[in-house]
Protein backbone atom coordinates (compact mmCIF):
# COMPACT_ATOMS: atom_id res chain seq x y z
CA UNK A 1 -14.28 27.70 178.90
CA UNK A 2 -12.05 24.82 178.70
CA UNK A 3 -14.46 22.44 180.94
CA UNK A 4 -17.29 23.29 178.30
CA UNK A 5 -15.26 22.49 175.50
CA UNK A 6 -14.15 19.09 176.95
CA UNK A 7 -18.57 18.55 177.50
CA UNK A 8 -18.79 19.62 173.46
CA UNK A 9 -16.15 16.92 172.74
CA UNK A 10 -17.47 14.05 175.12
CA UNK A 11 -20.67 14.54 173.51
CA UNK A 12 -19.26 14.61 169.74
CA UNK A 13 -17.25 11.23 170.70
CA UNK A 14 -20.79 9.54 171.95
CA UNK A 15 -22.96 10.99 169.17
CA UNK A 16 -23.88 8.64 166.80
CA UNK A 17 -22.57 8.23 163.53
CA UNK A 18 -23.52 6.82 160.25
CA UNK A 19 -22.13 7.17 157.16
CA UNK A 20 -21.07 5.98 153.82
CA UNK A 21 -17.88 4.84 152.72
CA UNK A 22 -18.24 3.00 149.37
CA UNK A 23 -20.84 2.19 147.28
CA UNK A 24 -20.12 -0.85 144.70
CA UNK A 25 -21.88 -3.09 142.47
CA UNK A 26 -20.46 -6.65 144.15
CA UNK A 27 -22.30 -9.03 141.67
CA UNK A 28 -23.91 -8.59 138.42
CA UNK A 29 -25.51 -11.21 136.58
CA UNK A 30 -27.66 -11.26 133.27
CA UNK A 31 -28.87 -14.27 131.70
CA UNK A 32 -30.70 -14.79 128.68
CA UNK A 33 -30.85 -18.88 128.55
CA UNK A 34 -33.33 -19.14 125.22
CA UNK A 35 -31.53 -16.49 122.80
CA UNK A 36 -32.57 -15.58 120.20
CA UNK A 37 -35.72 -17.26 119.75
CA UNK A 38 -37.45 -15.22 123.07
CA UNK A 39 -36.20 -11.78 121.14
CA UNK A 40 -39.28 -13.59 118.32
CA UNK A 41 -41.76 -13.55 121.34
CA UNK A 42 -44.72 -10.66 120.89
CA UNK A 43 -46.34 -11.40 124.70
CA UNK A 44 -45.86 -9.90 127.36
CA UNK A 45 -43.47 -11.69 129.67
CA UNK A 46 -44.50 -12.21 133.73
CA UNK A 47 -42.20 -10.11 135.96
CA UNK A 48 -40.86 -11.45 139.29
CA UNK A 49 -38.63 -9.63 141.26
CA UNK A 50 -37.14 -10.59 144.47
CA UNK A 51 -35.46 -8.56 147.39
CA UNK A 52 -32.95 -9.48 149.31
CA UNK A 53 -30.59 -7.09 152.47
CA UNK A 54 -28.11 -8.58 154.20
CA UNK A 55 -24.99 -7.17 156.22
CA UNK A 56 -22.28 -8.03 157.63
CA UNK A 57 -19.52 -6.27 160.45
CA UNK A 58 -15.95 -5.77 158.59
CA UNK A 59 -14.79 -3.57 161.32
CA UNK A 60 -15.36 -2.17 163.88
CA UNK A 61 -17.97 0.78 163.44
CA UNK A 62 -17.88 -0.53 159.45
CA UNK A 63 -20.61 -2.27 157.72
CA UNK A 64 -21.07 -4.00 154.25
CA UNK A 65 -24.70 -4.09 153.83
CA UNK A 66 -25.81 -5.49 150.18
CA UNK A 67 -29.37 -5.19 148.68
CA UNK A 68 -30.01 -7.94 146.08
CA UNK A 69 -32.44 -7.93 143.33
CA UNK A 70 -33.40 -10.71 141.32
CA UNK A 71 -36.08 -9.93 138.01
CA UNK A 72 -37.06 -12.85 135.95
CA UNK A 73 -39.05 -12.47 133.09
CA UNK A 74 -40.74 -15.50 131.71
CA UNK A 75 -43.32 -16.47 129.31
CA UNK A 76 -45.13 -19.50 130.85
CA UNK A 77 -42.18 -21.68 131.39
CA UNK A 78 -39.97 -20.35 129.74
CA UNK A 79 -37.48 -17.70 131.10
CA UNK A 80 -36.61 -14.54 128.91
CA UNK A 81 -33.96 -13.18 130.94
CA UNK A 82 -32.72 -13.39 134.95
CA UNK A 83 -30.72 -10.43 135.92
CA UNK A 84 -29.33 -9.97 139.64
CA UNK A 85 -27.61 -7.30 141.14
CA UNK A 86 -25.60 -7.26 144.15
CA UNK A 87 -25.20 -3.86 145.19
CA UNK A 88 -23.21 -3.21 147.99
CA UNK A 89 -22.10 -0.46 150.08
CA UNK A 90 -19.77 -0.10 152.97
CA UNK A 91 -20.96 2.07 155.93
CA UNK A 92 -19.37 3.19 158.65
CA UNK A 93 -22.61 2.96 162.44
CA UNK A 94 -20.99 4.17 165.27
CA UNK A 95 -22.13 4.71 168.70
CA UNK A 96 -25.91 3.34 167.67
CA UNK A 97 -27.17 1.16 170.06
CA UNK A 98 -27.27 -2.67 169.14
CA UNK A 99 -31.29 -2.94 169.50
CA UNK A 100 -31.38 -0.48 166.73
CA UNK A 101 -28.44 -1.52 164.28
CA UNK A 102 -30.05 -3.89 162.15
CA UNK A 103 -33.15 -1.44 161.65
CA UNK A 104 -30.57 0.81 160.16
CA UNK A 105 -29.06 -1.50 158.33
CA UNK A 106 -31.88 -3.22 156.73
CA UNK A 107 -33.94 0.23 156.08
CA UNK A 108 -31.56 2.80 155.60
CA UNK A 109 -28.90 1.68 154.12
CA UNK A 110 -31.43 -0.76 151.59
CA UNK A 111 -32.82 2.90 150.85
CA UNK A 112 -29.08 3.97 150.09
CA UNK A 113 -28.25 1.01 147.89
CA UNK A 114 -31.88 0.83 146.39
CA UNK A 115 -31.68 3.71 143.17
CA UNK A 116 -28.26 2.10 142.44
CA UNK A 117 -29.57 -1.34 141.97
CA UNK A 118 -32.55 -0.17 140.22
CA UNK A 119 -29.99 2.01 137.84
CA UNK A 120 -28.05 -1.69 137.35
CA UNK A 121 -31.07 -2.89 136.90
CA UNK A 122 -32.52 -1.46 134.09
CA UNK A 123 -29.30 -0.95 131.93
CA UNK A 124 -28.39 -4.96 132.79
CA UNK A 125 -31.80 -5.65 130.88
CA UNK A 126 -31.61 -2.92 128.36
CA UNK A 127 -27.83 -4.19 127.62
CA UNK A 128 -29.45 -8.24 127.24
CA UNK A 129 -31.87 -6.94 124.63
CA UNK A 130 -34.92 -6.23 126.19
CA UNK A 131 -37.36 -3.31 127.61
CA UNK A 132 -36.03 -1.62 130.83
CA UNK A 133 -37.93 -2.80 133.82
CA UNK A 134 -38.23 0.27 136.54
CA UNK A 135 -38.68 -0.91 139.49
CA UNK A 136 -41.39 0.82 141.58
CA UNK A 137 -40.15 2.22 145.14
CA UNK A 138 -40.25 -0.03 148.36
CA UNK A 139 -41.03 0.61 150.92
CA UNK A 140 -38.14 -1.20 153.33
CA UNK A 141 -39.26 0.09 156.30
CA UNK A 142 -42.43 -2.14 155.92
CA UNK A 143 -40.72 -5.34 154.53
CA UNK A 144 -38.64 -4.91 157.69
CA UNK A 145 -41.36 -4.77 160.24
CA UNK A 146 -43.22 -7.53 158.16
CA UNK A 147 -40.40 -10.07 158.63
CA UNK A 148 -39.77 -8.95 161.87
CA UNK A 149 -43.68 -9.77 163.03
CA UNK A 150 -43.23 -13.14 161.55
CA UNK A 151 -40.06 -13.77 163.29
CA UNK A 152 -41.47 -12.98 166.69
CA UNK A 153 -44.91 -15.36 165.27
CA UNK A 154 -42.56 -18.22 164.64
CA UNK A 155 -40.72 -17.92 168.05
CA UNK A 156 -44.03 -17.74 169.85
CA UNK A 157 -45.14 -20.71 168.15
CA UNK A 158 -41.97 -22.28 169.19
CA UNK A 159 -42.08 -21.34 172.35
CA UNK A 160 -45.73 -23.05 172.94
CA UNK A 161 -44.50 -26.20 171.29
């Protein structure tokens, strides 16, 4: 009994392990550069958002991984608002082998951090005077393998060079 209960605790140790530790907004940022004449504006404005994962070891086994979104709203040239968000988490990957650790990072825990940036989001714009924008799901998994393909396009053009 004992030898099978030393198996069921060798396995535990090497099973892998992901979890979350903290989730934090690390930067906020709303600007409105041309108050008040933009709140005059009836158009429109054209919405650009921008996505943005990055992580980072801070121990070992612990991860900061932060998701930043950038929406600008602008009529022609002129901007109505910028508002970023930073938001972080810290997650604890063990026992995950390296090939796989920045898939997990940049998909799952960008689909962690995603509803609470899109939450900052729309109360950052709401709070600067404006509509709410929503932001519409992503799909991470795809940006991911999307910048990975052109990362292996640009090293095999490199390589021929």
């Amino acid at each position: 009994m004992e030898e099978n209960e030393q198996n069921v605790a060798e396995q535990t140790a090497e099973a892998p392990v992901f979890g979350i530790e903290k989730l934090y907004v690390r930067d906020l940022s709303v600007e409105v550069p041309n108050a008040p004449e933009v709140f005059l504006e009836q158009e429109s404005p054209q919405i650009e958002i921008g996505l943005n994962t990055s992580g980072r070891g801070v121990a070992d086994g612990v991860f900061e991984v932060v998701l930043t979104v950038t929406v600008t709203a602008k009529l022609g040239e002129k901007t109505l608002f910028l508002v970023e968000v930073g938001q972080a988490g810290v997650f604890r990957i063990q026992n995950v082998p390296e090939e796989q650790l920045e898939a997990l990072i940049m998909v799952a825990c960008a689909n962690i951090l995603f509803p609470y940036a899109r939450e900052a989001v729309a109360d950052s714009v709401t709070r600067a005077g404006f509509q709410p924008i929503v932001l519409q799901p992503v799909n991470f998994e795809a940006m991911y393998m999307q910048r990975l393909q052109e990362s292996q396009a640009v090293e095999g053009s490199n390589a021929l060079q």
